[in-house]
Structure formats: structure tokens, C-alpha cells
C-alpha atoms as a PDB file:
ATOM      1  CA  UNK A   1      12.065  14.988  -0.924  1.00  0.00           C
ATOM      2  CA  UNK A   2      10.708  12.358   0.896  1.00  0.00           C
ATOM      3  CA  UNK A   3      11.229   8.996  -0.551  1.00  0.00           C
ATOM      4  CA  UNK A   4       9.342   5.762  -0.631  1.00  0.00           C
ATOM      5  CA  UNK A   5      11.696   2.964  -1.841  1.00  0.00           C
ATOM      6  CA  UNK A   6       9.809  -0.553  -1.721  1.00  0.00           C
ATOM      7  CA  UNK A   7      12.193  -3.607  -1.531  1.00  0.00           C
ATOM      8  CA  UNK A   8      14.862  -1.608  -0.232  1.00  0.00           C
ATOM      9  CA  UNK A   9      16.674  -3.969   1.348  1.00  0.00           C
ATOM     10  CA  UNK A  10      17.275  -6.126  -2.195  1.00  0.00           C
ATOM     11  CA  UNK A  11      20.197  -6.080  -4.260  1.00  0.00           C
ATOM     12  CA  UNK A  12      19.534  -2.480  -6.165  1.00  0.00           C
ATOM     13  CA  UNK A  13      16.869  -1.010  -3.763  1.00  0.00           C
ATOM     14  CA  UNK A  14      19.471  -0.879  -0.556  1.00  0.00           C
ATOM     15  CA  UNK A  15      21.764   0.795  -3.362  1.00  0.00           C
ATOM     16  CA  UNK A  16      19.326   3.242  -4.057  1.00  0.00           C
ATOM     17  CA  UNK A  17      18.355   4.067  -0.852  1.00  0.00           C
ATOM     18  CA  UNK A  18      22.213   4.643  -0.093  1.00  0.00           C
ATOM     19  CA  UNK A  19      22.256   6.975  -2.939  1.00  0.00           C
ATOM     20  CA  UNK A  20      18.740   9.056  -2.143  1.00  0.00           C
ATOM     21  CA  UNK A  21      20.427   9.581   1.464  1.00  0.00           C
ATOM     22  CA  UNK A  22      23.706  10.965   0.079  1.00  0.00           C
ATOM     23  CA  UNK A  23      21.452  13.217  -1.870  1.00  0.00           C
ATOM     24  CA  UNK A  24      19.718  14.479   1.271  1.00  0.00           C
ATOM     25  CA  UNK A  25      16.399  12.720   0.848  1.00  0.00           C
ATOM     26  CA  UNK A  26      14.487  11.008   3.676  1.00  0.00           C
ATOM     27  CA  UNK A  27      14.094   7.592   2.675  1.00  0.00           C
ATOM     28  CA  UNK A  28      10.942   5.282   4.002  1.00  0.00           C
ATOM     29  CA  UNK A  29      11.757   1.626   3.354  1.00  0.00           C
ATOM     30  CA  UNK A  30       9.093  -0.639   2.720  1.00  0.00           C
ATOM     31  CA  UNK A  31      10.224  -4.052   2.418  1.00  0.00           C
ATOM     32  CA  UNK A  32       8.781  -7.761   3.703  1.00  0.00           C
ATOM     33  CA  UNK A  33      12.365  -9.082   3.888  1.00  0.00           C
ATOM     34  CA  UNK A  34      11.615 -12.692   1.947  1.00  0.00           C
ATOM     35  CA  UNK A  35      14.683 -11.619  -0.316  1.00  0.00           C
ATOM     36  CA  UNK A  36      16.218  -9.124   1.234  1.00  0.00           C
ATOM     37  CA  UNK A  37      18.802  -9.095   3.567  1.00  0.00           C
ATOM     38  CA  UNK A  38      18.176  -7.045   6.825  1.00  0.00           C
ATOM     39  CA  UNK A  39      21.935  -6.234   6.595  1.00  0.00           C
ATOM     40  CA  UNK A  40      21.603  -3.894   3.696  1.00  0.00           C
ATOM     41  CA  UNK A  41      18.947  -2.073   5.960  1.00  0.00           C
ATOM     42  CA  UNK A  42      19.981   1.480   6.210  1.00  0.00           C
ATOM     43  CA  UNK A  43      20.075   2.819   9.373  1.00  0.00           C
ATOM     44  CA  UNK A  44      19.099   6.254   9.106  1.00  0.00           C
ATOM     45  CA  UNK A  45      16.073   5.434   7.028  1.00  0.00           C
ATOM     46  CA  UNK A  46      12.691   4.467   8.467  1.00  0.00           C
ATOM     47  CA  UNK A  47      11.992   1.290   8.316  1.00  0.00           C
ATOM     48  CA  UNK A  48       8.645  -0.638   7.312  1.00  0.00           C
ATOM     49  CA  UNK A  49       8.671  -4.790   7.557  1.00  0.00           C
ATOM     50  CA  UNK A  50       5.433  -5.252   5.575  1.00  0.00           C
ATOM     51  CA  UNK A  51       4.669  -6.755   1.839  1.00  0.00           C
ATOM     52  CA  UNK A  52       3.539  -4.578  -1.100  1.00  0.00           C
ATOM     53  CA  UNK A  53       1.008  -7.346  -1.634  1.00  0.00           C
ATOM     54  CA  UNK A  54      -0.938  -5.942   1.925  1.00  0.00           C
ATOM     55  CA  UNK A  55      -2.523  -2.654   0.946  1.00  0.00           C
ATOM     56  CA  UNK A  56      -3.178  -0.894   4.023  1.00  0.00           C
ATOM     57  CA  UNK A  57       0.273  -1.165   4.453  1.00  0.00           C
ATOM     58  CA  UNK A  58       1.551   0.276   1.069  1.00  0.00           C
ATOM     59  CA  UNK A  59      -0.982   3.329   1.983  1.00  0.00           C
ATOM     60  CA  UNK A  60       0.730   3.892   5.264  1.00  0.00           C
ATOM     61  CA  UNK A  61       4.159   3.846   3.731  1.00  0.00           C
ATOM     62  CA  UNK A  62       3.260   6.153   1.132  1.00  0.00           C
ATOM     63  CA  UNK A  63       1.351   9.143   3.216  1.00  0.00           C
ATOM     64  CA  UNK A  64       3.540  12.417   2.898  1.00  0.00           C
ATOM     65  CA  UNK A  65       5.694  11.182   0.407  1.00  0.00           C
ATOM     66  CA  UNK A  66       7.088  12.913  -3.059  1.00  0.00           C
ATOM     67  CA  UNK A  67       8.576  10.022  -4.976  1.00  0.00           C
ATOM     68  CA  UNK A  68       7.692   6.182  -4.763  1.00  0.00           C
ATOM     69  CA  UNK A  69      10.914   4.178  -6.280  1.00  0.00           C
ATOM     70  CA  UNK A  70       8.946   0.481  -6.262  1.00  0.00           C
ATOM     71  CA  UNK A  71      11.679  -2.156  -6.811  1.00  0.00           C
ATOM     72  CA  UNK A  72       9.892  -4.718  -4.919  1.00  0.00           C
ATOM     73  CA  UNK A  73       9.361  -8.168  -6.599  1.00  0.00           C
ATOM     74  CA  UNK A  74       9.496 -12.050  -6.512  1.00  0.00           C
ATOM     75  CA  UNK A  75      12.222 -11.647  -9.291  1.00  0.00           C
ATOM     76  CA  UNK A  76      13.207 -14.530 -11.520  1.00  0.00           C
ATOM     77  CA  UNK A  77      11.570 -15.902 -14.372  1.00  0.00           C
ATOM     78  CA  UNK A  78      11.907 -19.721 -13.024  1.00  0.00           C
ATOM     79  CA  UNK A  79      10.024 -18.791 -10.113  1.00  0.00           C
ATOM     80  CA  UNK A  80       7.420 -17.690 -11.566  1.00  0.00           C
ATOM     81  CA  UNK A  81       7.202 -20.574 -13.964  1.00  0.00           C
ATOM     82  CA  UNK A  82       7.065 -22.599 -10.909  1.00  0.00           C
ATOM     83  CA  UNK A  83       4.770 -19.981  -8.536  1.00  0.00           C
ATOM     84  CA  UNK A  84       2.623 -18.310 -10.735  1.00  0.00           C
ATOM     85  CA  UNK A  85       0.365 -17.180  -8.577  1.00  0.00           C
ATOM     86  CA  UNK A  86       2.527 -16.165  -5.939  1.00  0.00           C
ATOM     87  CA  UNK A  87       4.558 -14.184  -8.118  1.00  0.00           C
ATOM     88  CA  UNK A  88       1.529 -12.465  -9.294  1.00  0.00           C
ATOM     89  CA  UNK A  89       0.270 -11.366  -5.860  1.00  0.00           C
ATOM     90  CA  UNK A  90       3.932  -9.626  -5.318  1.00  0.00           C
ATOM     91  CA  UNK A  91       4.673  -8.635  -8.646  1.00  0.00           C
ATOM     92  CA  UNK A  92       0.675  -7.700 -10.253  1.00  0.00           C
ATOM     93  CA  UNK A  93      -1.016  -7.112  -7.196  1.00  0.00           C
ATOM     94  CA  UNK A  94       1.855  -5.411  -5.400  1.00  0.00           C
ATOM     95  CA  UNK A  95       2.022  -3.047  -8.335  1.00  0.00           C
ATOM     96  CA  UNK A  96      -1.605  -2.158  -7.938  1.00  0.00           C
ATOM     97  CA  UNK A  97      -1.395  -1.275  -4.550  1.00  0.00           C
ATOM     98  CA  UNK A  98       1.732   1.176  -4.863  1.00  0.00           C
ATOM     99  CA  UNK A  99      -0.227   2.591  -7.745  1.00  0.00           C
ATOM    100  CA  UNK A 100      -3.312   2.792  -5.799  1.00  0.00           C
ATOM    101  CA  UNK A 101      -1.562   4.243  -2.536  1.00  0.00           C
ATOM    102  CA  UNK A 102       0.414   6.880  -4.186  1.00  0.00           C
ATOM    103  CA  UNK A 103      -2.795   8.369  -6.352  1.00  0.00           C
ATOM    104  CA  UNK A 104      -5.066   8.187  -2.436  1.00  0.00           C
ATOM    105  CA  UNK A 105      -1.693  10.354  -0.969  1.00  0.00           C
ATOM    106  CA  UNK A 106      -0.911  12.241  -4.163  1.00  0.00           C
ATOM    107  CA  UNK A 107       2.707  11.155  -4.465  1.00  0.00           C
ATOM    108  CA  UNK A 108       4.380  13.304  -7.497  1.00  0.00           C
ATOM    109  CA  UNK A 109       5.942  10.321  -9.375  1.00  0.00           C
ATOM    110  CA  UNK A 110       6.031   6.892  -9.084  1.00  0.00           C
ATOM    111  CA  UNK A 111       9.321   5.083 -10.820  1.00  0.00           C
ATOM    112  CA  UNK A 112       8.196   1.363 -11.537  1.00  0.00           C
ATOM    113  CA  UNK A 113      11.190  -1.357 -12.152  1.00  0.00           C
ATOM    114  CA  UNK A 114      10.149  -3.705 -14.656  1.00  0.00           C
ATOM    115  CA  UNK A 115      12.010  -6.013 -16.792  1.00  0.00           C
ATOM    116  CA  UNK A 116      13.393  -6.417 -20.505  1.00  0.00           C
ATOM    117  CA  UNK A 117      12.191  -9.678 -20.357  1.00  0.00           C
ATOM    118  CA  UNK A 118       8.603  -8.474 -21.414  1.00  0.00           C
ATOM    119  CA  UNK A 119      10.338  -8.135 -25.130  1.00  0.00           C
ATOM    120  CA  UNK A 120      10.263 -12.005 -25.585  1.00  0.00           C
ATOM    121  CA  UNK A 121      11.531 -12.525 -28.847  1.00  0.00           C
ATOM    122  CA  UNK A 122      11.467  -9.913 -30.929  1.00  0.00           C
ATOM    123  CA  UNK A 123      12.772  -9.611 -34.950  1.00  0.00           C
ATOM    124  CA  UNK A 124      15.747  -8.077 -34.267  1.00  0.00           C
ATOM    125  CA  UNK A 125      18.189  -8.642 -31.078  1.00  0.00           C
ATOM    126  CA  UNK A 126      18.248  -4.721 -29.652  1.00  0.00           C
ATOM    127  CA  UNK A 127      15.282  -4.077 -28.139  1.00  0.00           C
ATOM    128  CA  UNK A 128      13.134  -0.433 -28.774  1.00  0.00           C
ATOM    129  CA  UNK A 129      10.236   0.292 -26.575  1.00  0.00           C
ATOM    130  CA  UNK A 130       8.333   0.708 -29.229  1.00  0.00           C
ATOM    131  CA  UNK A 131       8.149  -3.059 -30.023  1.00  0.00           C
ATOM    132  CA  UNK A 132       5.043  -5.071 -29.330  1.00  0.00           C
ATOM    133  CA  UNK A 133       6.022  -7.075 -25.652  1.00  0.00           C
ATOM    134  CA  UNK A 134       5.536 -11.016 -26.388  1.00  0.00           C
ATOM    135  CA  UNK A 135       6.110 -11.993 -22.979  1.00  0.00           C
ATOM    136  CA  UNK A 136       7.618 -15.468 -22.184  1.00  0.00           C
ATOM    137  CA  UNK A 137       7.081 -16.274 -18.858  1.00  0.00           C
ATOM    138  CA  UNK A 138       4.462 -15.435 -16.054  1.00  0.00           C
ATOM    139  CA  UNK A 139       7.119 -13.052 -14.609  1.00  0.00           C
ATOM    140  CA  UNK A 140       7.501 -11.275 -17.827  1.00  0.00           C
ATOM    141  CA  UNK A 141       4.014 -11.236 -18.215  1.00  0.00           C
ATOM    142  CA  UNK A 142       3.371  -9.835 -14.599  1.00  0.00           C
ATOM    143  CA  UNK A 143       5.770  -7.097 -15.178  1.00  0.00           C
ATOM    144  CA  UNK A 144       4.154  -6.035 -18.751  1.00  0.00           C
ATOM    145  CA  UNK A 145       0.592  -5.682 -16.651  1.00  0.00           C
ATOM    146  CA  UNK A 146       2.436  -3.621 -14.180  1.00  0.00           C
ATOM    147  CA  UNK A 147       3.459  -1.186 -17.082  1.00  0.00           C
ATOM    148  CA  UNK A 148      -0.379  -1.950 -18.397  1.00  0.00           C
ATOM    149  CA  UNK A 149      -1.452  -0.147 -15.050  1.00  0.00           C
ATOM    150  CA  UNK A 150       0.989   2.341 -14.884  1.00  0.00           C
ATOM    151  CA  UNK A 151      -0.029   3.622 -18.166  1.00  0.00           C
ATOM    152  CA  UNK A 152      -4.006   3.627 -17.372  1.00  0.00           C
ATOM    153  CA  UNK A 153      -3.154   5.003 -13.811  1.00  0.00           C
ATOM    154  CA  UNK A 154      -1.284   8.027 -14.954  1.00  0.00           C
ATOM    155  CA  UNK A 155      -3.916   8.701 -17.770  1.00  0.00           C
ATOM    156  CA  UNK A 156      -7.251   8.393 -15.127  1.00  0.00           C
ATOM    157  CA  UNK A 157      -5.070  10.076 -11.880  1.00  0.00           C
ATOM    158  CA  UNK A 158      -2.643  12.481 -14.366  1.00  0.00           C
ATOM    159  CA  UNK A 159      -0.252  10.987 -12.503  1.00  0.00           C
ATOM    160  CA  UNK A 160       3.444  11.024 -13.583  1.00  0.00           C
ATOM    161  CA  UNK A 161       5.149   7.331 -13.873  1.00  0.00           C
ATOM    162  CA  UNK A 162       8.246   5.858 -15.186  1.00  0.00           C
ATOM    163  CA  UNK A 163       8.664   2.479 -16.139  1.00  0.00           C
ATOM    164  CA  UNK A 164      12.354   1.189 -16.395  1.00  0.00           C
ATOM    165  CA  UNK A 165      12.683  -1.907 -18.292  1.00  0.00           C
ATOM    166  CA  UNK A 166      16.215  -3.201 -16.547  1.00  0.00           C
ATOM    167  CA  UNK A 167      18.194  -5.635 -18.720  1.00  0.00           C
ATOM    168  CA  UNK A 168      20.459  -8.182 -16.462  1.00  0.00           C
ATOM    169  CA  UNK A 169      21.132  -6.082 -13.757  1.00  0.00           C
ATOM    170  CA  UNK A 170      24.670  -7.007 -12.207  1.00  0.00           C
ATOM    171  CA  UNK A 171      27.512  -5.792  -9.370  1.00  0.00           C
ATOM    172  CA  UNK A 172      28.783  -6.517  -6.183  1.00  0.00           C
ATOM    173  CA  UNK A 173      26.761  -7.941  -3.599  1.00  0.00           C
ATOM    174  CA  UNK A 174      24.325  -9.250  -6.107  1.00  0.00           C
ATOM    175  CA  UNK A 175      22.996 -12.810  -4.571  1.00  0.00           C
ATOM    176  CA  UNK A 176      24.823 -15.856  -5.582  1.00  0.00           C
ATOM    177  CA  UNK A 177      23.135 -18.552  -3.377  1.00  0.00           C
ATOM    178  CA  UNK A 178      19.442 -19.974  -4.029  1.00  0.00           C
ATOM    179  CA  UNK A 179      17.861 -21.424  -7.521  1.00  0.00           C
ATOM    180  CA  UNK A 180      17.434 -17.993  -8.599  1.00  0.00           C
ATOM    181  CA  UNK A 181      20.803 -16.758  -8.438  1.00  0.00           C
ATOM    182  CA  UNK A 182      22.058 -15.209 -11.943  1.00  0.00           C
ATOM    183  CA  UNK A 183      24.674 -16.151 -13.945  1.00  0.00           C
ATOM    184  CA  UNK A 184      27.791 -14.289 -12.948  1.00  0.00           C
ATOM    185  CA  UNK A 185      26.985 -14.499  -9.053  1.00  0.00           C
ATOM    186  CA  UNK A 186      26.849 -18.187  -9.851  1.00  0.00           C
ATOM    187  CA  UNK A 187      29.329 -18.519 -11.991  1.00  0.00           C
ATOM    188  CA  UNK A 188      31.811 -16.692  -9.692  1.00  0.00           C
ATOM    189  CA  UNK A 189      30.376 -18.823  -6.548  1.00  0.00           C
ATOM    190  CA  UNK A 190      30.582 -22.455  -8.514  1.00  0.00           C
ATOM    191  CA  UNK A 191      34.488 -21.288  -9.146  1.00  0.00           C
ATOM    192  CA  UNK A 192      35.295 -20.710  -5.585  1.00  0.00           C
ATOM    193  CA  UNK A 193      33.624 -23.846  -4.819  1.00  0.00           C
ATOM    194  CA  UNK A 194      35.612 -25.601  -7.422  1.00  0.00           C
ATOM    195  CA  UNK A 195      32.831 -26.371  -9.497  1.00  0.00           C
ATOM    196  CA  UNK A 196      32.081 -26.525 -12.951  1.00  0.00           C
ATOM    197  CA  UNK A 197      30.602 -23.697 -14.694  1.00  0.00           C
ATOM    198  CA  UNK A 198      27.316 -24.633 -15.259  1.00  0.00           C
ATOM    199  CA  UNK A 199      25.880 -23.323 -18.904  1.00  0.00           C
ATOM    200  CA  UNK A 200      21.996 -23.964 -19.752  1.00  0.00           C
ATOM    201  CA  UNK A 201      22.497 -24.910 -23.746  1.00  0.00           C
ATOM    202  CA  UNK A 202      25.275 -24.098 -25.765  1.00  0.00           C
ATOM    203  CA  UNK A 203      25.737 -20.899 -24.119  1.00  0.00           C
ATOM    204  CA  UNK A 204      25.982 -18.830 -27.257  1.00  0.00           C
ATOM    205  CA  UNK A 205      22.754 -16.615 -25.882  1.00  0.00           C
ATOM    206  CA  UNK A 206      23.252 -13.430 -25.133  1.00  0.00           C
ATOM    207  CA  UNK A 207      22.482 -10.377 -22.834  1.00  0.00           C
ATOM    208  CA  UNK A 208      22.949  -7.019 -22.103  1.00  0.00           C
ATOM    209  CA  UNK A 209      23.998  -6.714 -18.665  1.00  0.00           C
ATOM    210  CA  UNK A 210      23.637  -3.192 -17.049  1.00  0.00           C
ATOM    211  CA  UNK A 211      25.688  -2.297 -13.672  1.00  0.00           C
ATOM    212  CA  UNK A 212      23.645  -1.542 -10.506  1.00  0.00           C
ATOM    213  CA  UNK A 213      24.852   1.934 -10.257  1.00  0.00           C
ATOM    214  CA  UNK A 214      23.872   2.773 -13.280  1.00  0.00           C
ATOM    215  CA  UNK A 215      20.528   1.420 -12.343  1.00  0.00           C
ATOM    216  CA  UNK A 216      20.262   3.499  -9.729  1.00  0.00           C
ATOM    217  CA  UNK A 217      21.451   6.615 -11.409  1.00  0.00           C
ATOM    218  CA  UNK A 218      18.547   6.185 -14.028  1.00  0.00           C
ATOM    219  CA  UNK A 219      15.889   5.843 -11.409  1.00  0.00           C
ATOM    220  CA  UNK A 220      16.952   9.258  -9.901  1.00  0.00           C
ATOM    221  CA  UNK A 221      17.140  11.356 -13.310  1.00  0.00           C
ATOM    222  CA  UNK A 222      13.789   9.285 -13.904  1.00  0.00           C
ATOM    223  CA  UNK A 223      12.201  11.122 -10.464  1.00  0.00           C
ATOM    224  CA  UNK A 224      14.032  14.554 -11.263  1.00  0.00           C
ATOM    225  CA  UNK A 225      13.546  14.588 -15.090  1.00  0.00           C
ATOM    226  CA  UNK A 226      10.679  17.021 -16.525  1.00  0.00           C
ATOM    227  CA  UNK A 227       7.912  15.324 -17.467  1.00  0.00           C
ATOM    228  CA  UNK A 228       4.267  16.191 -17.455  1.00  0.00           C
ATOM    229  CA  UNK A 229       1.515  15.080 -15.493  1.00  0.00           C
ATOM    230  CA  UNK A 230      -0.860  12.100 -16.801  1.00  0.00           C
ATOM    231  CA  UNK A 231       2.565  10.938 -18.666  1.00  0.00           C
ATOM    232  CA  UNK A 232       3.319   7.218 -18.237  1.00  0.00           C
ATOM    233  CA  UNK A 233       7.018   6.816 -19.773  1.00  0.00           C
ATOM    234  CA  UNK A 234       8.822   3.648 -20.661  1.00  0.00           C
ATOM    235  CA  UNK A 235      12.253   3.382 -20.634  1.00  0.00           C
ATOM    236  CA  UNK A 236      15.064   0.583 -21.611  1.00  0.00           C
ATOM    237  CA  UNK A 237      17.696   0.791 -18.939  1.00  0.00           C
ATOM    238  CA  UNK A 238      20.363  -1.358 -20.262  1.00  0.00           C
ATOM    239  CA  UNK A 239      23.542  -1.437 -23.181  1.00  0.00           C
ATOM    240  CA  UNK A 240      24.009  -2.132 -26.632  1.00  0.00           C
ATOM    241  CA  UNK A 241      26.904  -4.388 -26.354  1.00  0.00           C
ATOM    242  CA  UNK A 242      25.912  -8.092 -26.315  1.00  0.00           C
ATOM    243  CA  UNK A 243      27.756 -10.752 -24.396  1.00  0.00           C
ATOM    244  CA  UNK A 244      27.105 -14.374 -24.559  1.00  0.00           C
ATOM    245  CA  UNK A 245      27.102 -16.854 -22.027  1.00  0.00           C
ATOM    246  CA  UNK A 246      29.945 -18.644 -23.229  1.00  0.00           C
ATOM    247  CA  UNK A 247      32.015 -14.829 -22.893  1.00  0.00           C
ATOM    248  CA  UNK A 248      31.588 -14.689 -19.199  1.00  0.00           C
ATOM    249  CA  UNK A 249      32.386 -18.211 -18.140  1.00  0.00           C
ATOM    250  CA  UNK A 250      35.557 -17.913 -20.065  1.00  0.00           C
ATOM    251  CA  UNK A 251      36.625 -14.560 -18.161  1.00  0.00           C
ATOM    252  CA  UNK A 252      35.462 -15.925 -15.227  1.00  0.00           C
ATOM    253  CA  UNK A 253      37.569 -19.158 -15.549  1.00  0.00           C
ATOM    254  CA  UNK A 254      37.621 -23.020 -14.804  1.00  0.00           C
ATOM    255  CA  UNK A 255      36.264 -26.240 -16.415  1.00  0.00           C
ATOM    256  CA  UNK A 256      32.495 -26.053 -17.915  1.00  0.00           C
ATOM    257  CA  UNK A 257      29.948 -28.227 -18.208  1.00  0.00           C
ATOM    258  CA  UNK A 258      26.703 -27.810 -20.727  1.00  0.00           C
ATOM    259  CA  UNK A 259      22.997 -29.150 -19.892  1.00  0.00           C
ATOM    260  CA  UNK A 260      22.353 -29.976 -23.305  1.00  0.00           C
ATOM    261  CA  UNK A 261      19.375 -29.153 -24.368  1.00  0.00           C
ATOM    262  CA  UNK A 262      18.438 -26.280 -22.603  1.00  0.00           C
ATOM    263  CA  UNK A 263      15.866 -26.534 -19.541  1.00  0.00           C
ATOM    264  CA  UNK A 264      15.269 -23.356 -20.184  1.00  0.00           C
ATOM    265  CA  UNK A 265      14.609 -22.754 -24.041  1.00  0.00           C
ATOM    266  CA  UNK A 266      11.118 -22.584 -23.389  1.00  0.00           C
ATOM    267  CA  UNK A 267      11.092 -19.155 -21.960  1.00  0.00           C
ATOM    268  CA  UNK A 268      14.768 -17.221 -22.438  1.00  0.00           C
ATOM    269  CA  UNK A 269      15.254 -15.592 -25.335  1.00  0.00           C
ATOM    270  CA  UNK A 270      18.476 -16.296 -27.607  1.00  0.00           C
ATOM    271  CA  UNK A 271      20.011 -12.407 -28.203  1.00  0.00           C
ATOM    272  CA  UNK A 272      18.869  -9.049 -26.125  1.00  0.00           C
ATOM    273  CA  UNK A 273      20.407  -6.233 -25.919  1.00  0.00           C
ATOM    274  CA  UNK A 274      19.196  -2.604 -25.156  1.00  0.00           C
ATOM    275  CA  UNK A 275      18.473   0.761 -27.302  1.00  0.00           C
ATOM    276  CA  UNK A 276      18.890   2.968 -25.081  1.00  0.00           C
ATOM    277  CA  UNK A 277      18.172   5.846 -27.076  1.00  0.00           C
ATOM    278  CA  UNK A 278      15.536   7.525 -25.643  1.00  0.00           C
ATOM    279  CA  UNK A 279      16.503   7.124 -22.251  1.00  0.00           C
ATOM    280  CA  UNK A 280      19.353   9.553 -23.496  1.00  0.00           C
ATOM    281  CA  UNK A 281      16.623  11.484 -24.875  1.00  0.00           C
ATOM    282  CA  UNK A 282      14.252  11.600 -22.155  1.00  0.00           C
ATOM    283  CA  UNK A 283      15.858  11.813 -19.130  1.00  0.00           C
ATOM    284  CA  UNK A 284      19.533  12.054 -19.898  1.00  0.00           C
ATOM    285  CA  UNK A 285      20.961   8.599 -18.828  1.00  0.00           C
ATOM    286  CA  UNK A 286      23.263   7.022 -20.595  1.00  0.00           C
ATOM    287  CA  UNK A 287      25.662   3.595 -19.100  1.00  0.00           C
ATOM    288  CA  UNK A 288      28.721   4.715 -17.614  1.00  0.00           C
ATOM    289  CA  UNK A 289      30.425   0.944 -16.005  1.00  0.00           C
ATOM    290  CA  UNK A 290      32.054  -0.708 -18.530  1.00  0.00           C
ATOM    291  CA  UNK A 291      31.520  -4.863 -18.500  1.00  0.00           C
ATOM    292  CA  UNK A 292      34.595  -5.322 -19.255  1.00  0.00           C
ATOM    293  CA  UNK A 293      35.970  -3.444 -16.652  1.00  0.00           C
ATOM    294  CA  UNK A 294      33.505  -3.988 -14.172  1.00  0.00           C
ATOM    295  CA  UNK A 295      33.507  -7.586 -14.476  1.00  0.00           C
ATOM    296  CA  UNK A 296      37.549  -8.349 -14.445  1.00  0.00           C
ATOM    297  CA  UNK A 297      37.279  -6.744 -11.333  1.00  0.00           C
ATOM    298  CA  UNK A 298      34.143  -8.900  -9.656  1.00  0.00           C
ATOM    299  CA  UNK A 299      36.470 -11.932 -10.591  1.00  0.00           C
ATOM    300  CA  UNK A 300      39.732 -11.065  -8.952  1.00  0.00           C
END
């Protein structure tokens, strides 16, 4: 097949790539290189520098191709509190056009990454797809109208889209540097620093955090899965098992200091974790990494 992966040289989209080559797919990279890292570029795939926000572009990319992974975004929900409207261009706008360009070329699916964070907060702290989205942030927000247009785009085009709603995606090589680094990158950076752990709050919140190959191993039963045409499909891609803030500075090690109260209360939720249920259904996927295991060995 030939593959469009947009962002693909960010923290999961170079891993995907990777992964699409070993399978034998040609891989087009689309990606405007404001967060990635050029290094993660993979040689034997073509290479586009351009934004998703700049149509024409998107088009090009797309012409010929089967399957559209976008994982291109202005991630992080602080930037967007502070950026609204340049997040939206990437994350709204950019979803729009890879929508747009793969119904013009007739691309056979289109796997969208959003974001668990379009849950807010919700009765109960394991998240089901079928909950109403109470989005607490503009980048939540942004990645619930991405879904919004998925779903209209697939009914109007009967074209085939998955959305994957990733909950704290984590593993090596994940950025640690920059205002919009997450936790454990941080975490493990401030301790080789010699820094305190920094905790936002009391640190009792709690997340769900999902390992990048497994990320990458739903987006590819996502493209290969049967489903029919003019089907828009939402999917948690995360794990039941909650752990708290608190849980990975202590494995991680060293002194900690809290920001008491929380800069951040007004838009992270206290408990999320994922049901994952019909992902199993669906399309088969199911976590494999253990955090426990996975993490002891980021730390060593």
C-alpha cells in the first residue's frame, strides 16, 4: 500500500513510519518539522517539508495513496490554552484539509489521531466512547471537531475513517525538553539534572498511559481491519489501569516539590483511564507493554 503518514517525523509518527516500512509499504511523509526532529526522518521514505494547515500541499501528498495515517498536530493542551488560534489552524484546519485531500484522490481510509482528552470530566473515571465529550481545553476541543468532520466526511464521501482517541502516549525518545514536555520525559530529565520532581497539585490525578508501540500497532489493525465504507469509527486507544502522578515520581526517584494549587486544575481532569473494549471488538487491539515494566526500564 502506499502510505501517507502526516507528522512523521514526531514522536509516534517516525515510529509508525518505521513500522509501515518493515511491513513493505511505501511511506510518503508529510511533515512541516516545527516539532519534529529531522533525525527521525526515514530515509527510504519520501519526504514532504510542508504543513497540513497549506492545502495544496496536503492534496499533493495524498495523490495515489491507499491509507492516510494523520498524526500531525500542535499537541499539548497548554499550548493551546495559550495559542488558540494557532492550534486550531494545525489541529481543525489541518484536519480538514487531510479530509478534504484524501476524498479529491479517493484514499481508502483515513486513520485520524485524536485525544482522550475530549472526555473532560466524565461521571465515572474509565472512559467509553459512548460518553458525551465535555472538552476542557481548546486542544481538546479542536480534536473533538476533527472527529466532528471525520464523522460527516465519511457519511457525505462513504469514506472509511478511524478515529483513535490516544490516552498519554509514552516510550523512548518521547521529548523531554520545551514547556510541553510530559510528565515522565520530564520527570526523568529534572532527575538527571538533579532537580526536583516537579508535581502540578497534590499529584494524586491519574492517567492511563499507553506505550507508543502499541499506538502504532492499533493504527495499522485500524487501516487493515474490515470495515465498511461511509463508516466513521471511534476508538479508545489506551489501558484500564490507572496511575497517579504521585506513582511515577516515586519510581522514578529523588526529592519532590508540589505547586500547590494546581496551575492547571482548570483544564486536566482528576482520574482517566481507558475502556478499551471495543477496540478489542472492532479491530482486534488490545495493550501488550506493561507500565510497570516498560517504565522501570525508561528509568535505569
Amino acid at each position: 500500500m502506499r502510505c501517507v503518514v502526516t507528522g512523521g517525523c514526531g514522536f509516534i509518527g517516525s515510529r509508525l513510519v518505521e513500522r509501515l516500512m518493515q511491513l513493505g509499504h511505501s511511506v510518503v511523509v508529510l511533515d512541516d518539522m516545527s516539532a519534529g526532529n529531522a533525525g527521525e526522518m526515514n530515509p527510504s521514505a519520501e519526504s514532504v517539508v510542508g504543513s497540513v494547515a497549506d492545502f495544496d500541499t496536503v492534496l499533493a501528498a495524498a495523490r495515489s495513496a491507499d491509507w492516510i495515517f494523520h498524526t500531525a498536530a500542535w499537541p499539548r493542551i497548554e499550548r493551546s490554552v495559550a495559542d488558540p488560534m494557532g492550534t486550531h489552524d494545525v489541529n481543525v484546519t489541518g484536519t480538514l484539509n487531510v479530509l478534504c485531500a484524501a476524498q479529491q484522490n479517493g484514499v481508502r481510509r483515513v486513520i485520524n489521531s485524536s485525544s482522550s482528552s475530549v472526555y473532560g470530566d466524565q461521571p465515572t473515571h474509565l472512559m467509553r466512547e459512548d460518553m458525551t465529550p465535555s472538552p476542557k481545553s481548546p486542544y481538546a476541543l479542536q480534536k473533538l471537531m476533527g472527529e466532528q468532520y471525520a464523522e460527516l466526511f465519511a457519511r457525505l464521501h462513504q469514506m472509511t475513517v478511524v478515529s483513535l482517541r490516544y490516552f498519554n502516549v509514552y516510550g523512548p525518545g518521547q521529548p523531554s525538553e520545551g514547556a510541553y514536555a510530559l510528565v515522565i520525559p520530564r520527570f526523568l530529565r529534572m532527575k538527571t539534572e538533579g532537580q526536583p520532581l516537579t508535581v502540578y497539585g497534590d499529584g494524586t490525578q491519574t492517567r492511563s498511559y499507553t506505550h507508543v508501540s502499541d499506538v502504532v500497532a492499533a493504527n495499522i489493525l485500524a487501516a487493515t481491519a474490515p470495515l465498511a465504507a461511509g463508516s466513521h469509527t471511534v476508538l479508545n486507544i489506551g489501558t484500564d489501569v490507572e496511575t497517579s502522578v504521585n506513582e511515577i515520581a516515586a519510581i522514578i526517584g529523588g526529592p519532590i516539590r508540589h505547586i500547590v494549587p494546581n496551575p492547571r486544575a482548570d483544564f486536566e481532569e482528576a482520574r482517566k483511564a481507558a475502556d478499551y473494549s471495543r477496540a478489542r471488538s472492532v479491530i482486534g487491539w488490545k495493550p501488550r507493554v506493561s507500565f510497570a515494566t516498560a517504565i522501570g526500564s525508561l528509568t535505569v
